[in-house]
PDB file of N, CA and C in Angstrom:
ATOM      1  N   UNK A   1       0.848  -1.167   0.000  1.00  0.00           N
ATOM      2  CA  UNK A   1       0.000   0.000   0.000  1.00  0.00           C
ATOM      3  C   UNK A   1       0.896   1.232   0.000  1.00  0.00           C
ATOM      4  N   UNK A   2       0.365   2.238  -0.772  1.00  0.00           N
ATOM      5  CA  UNK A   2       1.350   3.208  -0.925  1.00  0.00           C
ATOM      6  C   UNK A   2       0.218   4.080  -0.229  1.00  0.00           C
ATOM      7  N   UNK A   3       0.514   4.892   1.204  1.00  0.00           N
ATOM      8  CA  UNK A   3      -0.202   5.904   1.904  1.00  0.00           C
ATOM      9  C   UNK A   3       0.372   7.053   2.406  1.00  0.00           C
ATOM     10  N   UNK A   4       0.207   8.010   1.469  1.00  0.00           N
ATOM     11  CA  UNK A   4       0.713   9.446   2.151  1.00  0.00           C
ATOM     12  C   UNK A   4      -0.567  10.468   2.848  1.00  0.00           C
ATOM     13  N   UNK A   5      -0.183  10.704   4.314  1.00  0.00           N
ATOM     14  CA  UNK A   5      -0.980  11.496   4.748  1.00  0.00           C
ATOM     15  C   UNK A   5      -0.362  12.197   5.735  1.00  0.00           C
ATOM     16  N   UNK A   6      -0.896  13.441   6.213  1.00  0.00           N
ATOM     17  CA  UNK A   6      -0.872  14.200   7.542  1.00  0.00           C
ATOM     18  C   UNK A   6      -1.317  13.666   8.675  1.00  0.00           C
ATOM     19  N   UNK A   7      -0.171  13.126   9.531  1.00  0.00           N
ATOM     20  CA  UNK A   7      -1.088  12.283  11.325  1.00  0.00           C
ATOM     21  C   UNK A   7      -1.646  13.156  11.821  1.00  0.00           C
ATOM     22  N   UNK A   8      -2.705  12.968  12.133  1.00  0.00           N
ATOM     23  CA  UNK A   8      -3.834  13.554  12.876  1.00  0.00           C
ATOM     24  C   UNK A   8      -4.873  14.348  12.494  1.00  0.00           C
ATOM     25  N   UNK A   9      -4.525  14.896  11.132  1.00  0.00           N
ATOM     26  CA  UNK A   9      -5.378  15.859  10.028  1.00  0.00           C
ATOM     27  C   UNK A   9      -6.837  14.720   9.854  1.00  0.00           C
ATOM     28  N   UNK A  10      -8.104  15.180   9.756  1.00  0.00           N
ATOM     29  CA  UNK A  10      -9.134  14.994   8.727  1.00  0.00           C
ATOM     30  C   UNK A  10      -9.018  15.410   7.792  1.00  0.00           C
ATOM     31  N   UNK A  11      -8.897  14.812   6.846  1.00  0.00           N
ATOM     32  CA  UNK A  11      -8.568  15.405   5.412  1.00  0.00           C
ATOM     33  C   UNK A  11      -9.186  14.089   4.291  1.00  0.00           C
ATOM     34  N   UNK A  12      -9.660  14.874   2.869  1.00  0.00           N
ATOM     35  CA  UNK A  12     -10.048  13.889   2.118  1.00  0.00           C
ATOM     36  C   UNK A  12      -9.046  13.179   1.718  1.00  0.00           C
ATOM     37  N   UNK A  13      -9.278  12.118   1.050  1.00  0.00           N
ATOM     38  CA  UNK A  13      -8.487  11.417   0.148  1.00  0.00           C
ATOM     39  C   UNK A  13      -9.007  10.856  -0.871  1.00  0.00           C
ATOM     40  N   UNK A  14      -8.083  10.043  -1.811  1.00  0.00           N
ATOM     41  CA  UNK A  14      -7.667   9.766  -2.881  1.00  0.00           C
ATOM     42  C   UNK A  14      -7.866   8.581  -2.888  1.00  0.00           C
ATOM     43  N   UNK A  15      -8.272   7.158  -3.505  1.00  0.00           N
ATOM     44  CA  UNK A  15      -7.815   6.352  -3.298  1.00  0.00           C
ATOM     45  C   UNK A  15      -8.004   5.766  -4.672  1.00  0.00           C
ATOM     46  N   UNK A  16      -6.975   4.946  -5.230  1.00  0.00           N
ATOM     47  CA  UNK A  16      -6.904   3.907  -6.461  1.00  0.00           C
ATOM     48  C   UNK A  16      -6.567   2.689  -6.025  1.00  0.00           C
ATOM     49  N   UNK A  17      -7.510   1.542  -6.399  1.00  0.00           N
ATOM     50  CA  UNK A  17      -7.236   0.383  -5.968  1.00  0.00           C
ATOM     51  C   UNK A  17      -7.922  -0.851  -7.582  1.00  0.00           C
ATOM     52  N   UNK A  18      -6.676  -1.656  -7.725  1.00  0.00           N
ATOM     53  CA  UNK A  18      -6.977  -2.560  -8.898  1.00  0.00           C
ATOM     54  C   UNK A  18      -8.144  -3.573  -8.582  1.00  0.00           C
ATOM     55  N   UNK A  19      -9.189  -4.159  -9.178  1.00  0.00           N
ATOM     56  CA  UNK A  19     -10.024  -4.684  -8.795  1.00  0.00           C
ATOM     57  C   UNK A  19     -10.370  -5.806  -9.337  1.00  0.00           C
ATOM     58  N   UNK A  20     -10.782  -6.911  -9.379  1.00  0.00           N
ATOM     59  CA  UNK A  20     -11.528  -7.701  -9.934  1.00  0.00           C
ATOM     60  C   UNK A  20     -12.540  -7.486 -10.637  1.00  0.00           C
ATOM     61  N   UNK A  21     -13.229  -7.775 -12.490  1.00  0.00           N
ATOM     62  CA  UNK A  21     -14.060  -7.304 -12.662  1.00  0.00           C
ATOM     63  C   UNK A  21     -15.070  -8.382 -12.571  1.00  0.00           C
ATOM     64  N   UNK A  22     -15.930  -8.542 -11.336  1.00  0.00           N
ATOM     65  CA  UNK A  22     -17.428  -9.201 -10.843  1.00  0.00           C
ATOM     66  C   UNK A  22     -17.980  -9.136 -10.212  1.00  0.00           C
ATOM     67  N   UNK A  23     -19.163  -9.126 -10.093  1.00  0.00           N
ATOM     68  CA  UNK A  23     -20.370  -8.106  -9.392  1.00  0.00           C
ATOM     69  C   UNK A  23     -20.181  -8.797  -8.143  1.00  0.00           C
ATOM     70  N   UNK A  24     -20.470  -7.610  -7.047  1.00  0.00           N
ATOM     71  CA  UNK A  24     -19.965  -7.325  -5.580  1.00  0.00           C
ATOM     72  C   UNK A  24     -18.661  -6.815  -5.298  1.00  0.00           C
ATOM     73  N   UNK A  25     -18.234  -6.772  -6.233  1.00  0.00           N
ATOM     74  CA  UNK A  25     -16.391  -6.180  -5.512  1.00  0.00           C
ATOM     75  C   UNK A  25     -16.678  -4.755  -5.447  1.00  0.00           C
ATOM     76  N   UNK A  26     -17.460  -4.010  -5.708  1.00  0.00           N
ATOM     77  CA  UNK A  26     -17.400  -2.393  -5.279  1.00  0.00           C
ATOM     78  C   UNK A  26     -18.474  -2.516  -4.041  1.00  0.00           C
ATOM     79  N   UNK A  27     -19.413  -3.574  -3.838  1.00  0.00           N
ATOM     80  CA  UNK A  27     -19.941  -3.196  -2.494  1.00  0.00           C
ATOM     81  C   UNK A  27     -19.057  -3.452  -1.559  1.00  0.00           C
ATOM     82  N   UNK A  28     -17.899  -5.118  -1.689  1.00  0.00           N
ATOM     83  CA  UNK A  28     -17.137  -5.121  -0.638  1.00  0.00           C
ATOM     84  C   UNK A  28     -16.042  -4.478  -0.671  1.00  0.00           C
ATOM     85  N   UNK A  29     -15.330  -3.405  -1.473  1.00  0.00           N
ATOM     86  CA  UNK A  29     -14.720  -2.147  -1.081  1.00  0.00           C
ATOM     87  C   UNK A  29     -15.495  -1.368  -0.248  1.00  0.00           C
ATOM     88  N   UNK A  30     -16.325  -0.782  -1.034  1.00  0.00           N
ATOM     89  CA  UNK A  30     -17.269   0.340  -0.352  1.00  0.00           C
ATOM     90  C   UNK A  30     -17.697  -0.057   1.373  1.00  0.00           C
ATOM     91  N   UNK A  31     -18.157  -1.214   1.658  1.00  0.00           N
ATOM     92  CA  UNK A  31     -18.384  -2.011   3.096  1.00  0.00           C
ATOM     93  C   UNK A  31     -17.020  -1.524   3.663  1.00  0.00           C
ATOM     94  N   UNK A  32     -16.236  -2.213   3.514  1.00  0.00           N
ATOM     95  CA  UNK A  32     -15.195  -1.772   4.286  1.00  0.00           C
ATOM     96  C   UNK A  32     -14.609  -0.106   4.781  1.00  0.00           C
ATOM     97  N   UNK A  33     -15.006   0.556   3.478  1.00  0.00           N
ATOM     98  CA  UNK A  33     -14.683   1.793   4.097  1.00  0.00           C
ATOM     99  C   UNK A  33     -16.347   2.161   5.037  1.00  0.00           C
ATOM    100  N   UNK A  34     -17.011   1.698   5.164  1.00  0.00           N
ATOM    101  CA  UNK A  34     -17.938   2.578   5.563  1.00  0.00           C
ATOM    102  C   UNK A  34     -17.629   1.836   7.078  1.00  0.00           C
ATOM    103  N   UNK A  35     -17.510   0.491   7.277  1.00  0.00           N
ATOM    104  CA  UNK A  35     -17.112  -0.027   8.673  1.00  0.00           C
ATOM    105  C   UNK A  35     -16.435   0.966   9.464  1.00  0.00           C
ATOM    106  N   UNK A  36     -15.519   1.452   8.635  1.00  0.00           N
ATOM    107  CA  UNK A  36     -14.580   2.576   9.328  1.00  0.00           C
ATOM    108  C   UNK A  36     -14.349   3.518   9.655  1.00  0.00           C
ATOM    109  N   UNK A  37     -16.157   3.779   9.513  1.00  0.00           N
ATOM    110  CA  UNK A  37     -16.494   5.367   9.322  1.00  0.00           C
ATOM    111  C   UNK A  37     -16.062   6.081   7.817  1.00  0.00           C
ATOM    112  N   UNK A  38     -15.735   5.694   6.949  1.00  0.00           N
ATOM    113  CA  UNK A  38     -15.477   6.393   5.637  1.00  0.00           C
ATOM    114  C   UNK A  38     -16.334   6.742   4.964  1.00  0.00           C
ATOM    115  N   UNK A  39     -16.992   8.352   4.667  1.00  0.00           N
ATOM    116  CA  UNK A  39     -17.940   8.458   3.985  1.00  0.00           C
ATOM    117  C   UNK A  39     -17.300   8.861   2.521  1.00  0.00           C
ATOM    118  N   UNK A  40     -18.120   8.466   1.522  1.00  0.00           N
ATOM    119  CA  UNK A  40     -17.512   8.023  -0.017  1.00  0.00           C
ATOM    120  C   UNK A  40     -17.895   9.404  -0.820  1.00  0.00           C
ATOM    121  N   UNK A  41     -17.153  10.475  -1.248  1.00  0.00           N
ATOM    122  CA  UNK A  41     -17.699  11.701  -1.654  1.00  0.00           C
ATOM    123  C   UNK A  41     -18.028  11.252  -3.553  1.00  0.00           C
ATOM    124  N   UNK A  42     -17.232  10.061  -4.052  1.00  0.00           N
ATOM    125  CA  UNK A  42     -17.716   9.877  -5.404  1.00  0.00           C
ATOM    126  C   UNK A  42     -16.682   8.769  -5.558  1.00  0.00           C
ATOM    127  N   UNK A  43     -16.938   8.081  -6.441  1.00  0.00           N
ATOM    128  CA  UNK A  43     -16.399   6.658  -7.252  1.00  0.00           C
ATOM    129  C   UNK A  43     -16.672   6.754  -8.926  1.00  0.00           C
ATOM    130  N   UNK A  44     -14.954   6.517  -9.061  1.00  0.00           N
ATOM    131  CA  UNK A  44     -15.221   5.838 -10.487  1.00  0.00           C
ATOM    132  C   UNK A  44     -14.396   4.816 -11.224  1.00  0.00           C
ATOM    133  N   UNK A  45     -15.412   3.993 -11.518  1.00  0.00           N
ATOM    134  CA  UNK A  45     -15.494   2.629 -11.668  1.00  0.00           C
ATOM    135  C   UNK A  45     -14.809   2.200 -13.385  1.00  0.00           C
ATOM    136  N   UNK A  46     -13.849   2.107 -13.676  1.00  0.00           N
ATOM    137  CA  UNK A  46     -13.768   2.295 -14.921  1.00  0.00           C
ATOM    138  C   UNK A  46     -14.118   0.583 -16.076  1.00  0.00           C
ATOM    139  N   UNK A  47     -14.331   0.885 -17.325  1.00  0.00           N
ATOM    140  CA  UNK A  47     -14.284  -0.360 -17.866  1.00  0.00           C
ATOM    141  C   UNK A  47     -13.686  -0.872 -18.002  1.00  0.00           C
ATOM    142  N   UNK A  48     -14.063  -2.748 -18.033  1.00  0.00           N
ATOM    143  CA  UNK A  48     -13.411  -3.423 -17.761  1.00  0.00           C
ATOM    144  C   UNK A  48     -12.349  -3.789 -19.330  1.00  0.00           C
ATOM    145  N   UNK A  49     -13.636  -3.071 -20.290  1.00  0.00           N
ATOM    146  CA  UNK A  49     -12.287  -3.442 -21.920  1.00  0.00           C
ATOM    147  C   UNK A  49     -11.090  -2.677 -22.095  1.00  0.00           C
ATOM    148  N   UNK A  50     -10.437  -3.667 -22.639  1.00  0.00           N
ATOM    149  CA  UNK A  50      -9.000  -2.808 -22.465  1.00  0.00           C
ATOM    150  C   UNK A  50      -8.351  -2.982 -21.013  1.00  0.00           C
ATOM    151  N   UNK A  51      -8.688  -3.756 -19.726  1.00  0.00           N
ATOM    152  CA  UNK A  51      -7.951  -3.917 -18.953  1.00  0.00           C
ATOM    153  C   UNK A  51      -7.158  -4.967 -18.627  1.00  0.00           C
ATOM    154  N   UNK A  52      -5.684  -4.877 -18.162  1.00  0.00           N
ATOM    155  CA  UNK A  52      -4.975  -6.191 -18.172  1.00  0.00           C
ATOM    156  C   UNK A  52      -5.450  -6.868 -17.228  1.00  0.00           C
ATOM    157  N   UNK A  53      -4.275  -8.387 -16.980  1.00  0.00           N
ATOM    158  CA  UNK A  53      -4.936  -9.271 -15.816  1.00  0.00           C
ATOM    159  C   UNK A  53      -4.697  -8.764 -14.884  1.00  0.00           C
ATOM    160  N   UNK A  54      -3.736  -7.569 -14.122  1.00  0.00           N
ATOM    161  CA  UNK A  54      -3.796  -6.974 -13.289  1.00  0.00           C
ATOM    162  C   UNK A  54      -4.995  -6.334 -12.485  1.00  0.00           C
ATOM    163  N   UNK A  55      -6.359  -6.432 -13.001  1.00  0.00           N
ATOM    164  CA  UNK A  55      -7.549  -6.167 -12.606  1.00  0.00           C
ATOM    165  C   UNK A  55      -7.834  -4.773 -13.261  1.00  0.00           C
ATOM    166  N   UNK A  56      -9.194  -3.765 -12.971  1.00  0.00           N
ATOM    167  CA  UNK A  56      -9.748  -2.861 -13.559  1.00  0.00           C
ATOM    168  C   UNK A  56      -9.210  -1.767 -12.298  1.00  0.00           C
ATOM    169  N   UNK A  57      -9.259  -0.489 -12.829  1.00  0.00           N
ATOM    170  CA  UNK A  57      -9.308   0.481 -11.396  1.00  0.00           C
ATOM    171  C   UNK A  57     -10.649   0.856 -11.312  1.00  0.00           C
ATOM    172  N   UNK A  58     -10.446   0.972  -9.829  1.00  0.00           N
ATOM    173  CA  UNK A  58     -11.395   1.566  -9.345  1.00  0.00           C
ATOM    174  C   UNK A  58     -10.780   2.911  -8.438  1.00  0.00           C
ATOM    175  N   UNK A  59     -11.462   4.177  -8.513  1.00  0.00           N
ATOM    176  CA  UNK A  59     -10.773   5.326  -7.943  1.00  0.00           C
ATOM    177  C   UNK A  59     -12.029   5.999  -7.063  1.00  0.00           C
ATOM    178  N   UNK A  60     -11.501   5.949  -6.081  1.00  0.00           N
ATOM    179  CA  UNK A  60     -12.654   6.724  -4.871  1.00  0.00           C
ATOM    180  C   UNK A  60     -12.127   7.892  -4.201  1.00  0.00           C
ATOM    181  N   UNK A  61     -12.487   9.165  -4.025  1.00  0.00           N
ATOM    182  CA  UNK A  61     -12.340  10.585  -3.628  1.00  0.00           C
ATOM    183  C   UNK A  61     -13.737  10.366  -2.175  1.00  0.00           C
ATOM    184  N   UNK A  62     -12.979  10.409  -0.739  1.00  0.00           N
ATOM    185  CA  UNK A  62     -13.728  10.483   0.489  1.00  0.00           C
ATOM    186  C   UNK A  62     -13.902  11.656   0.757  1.00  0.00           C
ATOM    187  N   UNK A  63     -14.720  11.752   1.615  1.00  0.00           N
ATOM    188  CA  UNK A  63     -15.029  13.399   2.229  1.00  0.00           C
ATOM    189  C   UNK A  63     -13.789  13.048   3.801  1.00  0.00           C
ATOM    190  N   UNK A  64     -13.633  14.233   4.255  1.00  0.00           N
ATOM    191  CA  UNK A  64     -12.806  13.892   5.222  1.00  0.00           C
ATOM    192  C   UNK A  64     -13.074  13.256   6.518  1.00  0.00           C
ATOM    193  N   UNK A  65     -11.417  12.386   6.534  1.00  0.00           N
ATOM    194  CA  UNK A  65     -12.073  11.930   7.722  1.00  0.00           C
ATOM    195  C   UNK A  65     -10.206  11.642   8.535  1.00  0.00           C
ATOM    196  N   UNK A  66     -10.276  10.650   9.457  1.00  0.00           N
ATOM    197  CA  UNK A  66      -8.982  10.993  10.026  1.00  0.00           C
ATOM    198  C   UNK A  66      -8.119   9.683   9.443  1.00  0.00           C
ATOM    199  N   UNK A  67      -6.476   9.871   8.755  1.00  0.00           N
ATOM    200  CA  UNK A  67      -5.963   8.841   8.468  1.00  0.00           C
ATOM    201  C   UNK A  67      -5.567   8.234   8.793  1.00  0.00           C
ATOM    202  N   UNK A  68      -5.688   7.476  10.562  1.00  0.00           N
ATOM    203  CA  UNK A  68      -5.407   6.738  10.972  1.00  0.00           C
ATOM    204  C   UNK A  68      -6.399   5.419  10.542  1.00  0.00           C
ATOM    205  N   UNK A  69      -8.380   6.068  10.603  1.00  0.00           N
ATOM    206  CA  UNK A  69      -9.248   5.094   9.770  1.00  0.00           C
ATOM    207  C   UNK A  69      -8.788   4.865   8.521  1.00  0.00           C
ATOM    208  N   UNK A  70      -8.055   5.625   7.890  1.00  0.00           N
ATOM    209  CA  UNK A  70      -8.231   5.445   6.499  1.00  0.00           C
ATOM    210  C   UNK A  70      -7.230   4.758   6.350  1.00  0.00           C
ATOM    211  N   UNK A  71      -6.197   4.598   7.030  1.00  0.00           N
ATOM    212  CA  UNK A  71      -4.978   3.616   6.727  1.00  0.00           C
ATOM    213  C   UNK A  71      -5.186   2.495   7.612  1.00  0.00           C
ATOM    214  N   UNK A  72      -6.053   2.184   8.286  1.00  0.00           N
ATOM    215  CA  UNK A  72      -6.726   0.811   8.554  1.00  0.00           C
ATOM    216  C   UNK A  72      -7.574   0.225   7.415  1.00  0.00           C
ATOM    217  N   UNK A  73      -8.155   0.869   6.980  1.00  0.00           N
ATOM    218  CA  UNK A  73      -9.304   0.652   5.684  1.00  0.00           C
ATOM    219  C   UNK A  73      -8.745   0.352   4.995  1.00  0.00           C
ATOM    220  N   UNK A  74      -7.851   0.668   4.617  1.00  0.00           N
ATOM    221  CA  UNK A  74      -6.854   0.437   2.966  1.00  0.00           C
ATOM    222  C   UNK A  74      -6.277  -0.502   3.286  1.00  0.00           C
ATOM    223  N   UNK A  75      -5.624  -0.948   4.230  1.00  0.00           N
ATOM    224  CA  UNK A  75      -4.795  -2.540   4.593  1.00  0.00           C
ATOM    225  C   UNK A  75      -5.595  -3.518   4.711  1.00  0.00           C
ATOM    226  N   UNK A  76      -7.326  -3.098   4.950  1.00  0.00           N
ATOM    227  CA  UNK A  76      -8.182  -4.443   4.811  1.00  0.00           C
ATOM    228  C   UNK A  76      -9.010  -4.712   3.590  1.00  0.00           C
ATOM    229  N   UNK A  77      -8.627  -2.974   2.875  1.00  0.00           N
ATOM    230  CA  UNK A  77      -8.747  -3.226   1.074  1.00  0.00           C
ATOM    231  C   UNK A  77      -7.996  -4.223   0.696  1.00  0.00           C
ATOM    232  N   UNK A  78      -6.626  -3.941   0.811  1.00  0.00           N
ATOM    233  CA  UNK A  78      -5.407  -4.478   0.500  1.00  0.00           C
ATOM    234  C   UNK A  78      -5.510  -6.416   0.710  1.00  0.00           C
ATOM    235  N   UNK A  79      -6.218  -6.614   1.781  1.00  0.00           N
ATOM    236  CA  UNK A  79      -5.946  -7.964   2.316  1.00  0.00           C
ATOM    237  C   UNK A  79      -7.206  -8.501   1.551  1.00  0.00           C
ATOM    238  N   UNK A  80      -8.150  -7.764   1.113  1.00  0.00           N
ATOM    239  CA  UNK A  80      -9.382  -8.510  -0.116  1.00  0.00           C
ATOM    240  C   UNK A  80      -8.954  -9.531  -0.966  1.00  0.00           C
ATOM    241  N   UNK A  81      -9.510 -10.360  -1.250  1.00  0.00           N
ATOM    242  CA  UNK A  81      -9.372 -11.337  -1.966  1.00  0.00           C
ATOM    243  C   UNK A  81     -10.098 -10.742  -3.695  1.00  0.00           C
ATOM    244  N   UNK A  82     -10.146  -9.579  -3.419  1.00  0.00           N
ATOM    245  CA  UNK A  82     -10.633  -9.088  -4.993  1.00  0.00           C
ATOM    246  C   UNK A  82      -9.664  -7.989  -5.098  1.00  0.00           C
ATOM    247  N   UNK A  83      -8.851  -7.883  -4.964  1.00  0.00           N
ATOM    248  CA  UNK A  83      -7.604  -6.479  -4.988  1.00  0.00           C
ATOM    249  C   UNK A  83      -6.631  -7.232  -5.873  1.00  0.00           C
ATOM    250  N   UNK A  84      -6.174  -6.806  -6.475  1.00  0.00           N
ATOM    251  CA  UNK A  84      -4.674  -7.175  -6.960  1.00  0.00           C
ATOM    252  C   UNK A  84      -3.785  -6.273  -6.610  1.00  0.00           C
ATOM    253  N   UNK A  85      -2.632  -6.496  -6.440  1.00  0.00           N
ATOM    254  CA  UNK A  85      -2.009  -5.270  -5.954  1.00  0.00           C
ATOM    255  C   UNK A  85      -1.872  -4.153  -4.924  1.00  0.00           C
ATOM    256  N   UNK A  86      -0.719  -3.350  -4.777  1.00  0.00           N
ATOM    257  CA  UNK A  86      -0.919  -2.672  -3.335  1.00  0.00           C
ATOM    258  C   UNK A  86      -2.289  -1.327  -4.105  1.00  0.00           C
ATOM    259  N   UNK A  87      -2.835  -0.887  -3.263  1.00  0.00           N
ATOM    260  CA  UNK A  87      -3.701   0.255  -3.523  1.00  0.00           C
ATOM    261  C   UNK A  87      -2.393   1.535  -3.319  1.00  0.00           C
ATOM    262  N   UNK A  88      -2.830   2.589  -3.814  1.00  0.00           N
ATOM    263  CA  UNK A  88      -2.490   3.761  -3.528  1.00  0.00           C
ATOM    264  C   UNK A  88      -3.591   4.885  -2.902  1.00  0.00           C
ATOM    265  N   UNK A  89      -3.382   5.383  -1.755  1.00  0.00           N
ATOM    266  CA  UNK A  89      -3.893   6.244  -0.865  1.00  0.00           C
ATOM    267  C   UNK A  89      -3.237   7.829  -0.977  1.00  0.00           C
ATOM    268  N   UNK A  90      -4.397   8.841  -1.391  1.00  0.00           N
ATOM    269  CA  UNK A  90      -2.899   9.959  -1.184  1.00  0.00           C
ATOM    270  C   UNK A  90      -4.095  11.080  -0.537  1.00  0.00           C
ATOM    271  N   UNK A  91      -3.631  11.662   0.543  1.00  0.00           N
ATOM    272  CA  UNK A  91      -4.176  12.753   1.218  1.00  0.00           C
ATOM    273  C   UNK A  91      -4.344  14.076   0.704  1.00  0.00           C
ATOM    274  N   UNK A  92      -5.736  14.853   0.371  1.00  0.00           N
ATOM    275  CA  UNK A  92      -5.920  15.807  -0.177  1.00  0.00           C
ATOM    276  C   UNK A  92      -5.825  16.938   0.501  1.00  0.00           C
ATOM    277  N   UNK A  93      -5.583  18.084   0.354  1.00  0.00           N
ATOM    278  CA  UNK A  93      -5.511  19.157   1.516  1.00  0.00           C
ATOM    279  C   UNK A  93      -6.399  19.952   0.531  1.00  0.00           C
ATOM    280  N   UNK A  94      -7.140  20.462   1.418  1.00  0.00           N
ATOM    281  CA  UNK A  94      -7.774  21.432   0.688  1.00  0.00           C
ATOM    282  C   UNK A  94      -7.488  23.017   0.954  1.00  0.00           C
ATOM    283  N   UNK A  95      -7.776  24.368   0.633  1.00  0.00           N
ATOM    284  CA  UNK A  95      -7.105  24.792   0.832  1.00  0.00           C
ATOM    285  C   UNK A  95      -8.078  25.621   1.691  1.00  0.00           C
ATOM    286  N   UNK A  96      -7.461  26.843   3.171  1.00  0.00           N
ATOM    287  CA  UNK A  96      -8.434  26.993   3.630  1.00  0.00           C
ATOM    288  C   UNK A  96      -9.217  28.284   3.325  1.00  0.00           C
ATOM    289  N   UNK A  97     -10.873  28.239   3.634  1.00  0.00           N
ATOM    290  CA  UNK A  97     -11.538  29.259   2.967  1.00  0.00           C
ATOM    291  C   UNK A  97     -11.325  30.231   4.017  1.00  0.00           C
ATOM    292  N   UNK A  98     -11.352  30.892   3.560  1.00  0.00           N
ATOM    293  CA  UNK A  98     -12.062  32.689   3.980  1.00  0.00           C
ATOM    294  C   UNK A  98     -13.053  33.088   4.138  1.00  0.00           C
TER     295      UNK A  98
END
């Protein structure tokens, strides 16, 4: 798993993770982040033509939350039996308003 974040920040993130393409593998991603408190700000699911055996991506943008959940979540992405590969996690900062 590749996870860059700020300790202790709520902050959104990023996440790309290779997938299996067959029905249920985005509910049991999605399950897992929500176990963890992860609320899902958008997903996208890309097609499966044109993808190697390495699996399809799937790319999810969270609303914020703290990355200690989120780097628990991603290691039990990671340990799925529908993942190929490490996921990549990357922490968004947003910038602050006025």
């Amino acid at each position: 798993m590749l996870f860059r974040s700020v300790a202790g920040l709520h902050e959104r993130h990023f996440l790309r993770v290779r997938v299996s393409d067959r029905p249920g593998v985005l509910s049991q991603i999605t399950g897992i982040l929500g176990a963890h408190g992860i609320s899902i700000a958008s997903v996208i699911q890309h097609d499966a033509a044109g993808a190697t055996g390495a699996g399809v991506p799937l790319v999810i943008m969270t609303h914020a939350c703290g990355s200690a959940a989120m780097a628990t979540a991603v290691a039990a992405i990671d340990g799925s039996d529908v993942v190929s590969g490490p996921s990549v996690c990357l922490s968004v900062l947003d910038e602050p308003t006025s």
